[in-house]
Protein backbone atom coordinates (compact mmCIF):
# COMPACT_ATOMS: atom_id res chain seq x y z
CA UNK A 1 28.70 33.72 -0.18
CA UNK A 2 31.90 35.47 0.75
CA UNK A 3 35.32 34.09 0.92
CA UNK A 4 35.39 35.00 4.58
CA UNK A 5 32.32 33.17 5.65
CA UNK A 6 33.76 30.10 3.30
CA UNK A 7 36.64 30.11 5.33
CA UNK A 8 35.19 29.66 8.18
CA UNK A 9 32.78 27.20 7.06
CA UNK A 10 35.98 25.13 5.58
CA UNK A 11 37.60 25.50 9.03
CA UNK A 12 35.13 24.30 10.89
CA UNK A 13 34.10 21.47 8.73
CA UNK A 14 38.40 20.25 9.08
CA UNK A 15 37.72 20.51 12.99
CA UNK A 16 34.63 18.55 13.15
CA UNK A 17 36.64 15.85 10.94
CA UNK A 18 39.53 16.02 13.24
CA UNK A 19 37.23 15.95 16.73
CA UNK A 20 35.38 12.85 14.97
CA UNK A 21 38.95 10.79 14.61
CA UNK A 22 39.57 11.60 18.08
CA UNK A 23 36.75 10.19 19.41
CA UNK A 24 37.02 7.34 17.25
CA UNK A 25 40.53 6.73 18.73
CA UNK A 26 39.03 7.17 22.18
CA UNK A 27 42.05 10.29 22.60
CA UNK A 28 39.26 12.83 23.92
CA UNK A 29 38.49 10.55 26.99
CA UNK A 30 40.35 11.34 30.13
CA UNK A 31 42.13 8.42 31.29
CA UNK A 32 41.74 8.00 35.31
CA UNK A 33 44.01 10.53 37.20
CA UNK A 34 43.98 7.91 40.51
CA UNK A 35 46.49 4.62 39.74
CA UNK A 36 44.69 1.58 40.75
CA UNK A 37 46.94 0.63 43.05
CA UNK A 38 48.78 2.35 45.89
CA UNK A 39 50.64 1.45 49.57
CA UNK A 40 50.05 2.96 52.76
CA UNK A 41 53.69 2.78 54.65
CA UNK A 42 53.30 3.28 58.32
CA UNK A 43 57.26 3.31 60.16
CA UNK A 44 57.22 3.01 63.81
CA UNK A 45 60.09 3.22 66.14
CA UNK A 46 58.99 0.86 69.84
CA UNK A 47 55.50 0.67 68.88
CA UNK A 48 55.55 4.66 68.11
CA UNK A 49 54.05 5.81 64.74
CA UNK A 50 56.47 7.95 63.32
CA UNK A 51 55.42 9.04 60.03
CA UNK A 52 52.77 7.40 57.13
CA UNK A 53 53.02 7.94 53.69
CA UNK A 54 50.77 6.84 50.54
CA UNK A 55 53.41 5.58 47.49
CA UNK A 56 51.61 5.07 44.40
CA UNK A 57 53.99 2.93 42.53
CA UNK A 58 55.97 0.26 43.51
CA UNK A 59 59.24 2.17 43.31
CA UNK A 60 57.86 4.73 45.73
CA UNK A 61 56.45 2.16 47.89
CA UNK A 62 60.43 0.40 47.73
CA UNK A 63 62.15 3.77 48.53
CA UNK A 64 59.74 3.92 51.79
CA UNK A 65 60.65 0.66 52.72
CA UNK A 66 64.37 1.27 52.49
CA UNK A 67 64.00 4.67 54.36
CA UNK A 68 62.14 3.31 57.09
CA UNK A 69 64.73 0.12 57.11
CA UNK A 70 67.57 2.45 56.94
CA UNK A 71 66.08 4.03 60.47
CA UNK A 72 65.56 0.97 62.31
CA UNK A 73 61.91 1.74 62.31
CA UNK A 74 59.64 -1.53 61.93
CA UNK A 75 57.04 -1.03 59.18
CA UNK A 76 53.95 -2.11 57.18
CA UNK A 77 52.95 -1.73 53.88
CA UNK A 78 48.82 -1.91 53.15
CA UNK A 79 48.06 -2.26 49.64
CA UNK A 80 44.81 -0.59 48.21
CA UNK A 81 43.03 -1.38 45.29
């Protein structure tokens, strides 16, 4: 055999020990790209939607709350699973 070809051979052997700790540390598995939870804000001004928003953390779902406060518009907040 030539040096090239054990070169390769020696590379690919390191990445198949590499990919196998990965999966053994579960680091190759895409971790869900949706939160599990997340708030639908609706702000209405006399019964008048005036804007909806989806927050998906509890921060985001906070600052809505204060900017429809801050307006005078009522609000609700519907929390999804």
């Amino acid at each position: 055999m030539d040096h090239h070809h054990n070169y390769m051979l020696a590379l690919f052997e390191s990445f198949q020990q590499h990919q196998d700790q990965l999966e053994a540390t579960n680091l190759l598995k895409l971790k869900t790209m949706e939160p599990a939870t997340r708030y639908y804000v609706e702000a209405k001004l006399n019964d008048r939607l005036e804007w909806t928003e989806w927050a998906y953390t509890e921060h985001e779902r906070d600052q809505l709350v204060k900017d429809a406060k801050d307006c005078g518009f009522s609000y609700t907040v519907q929390e999804y699973e």
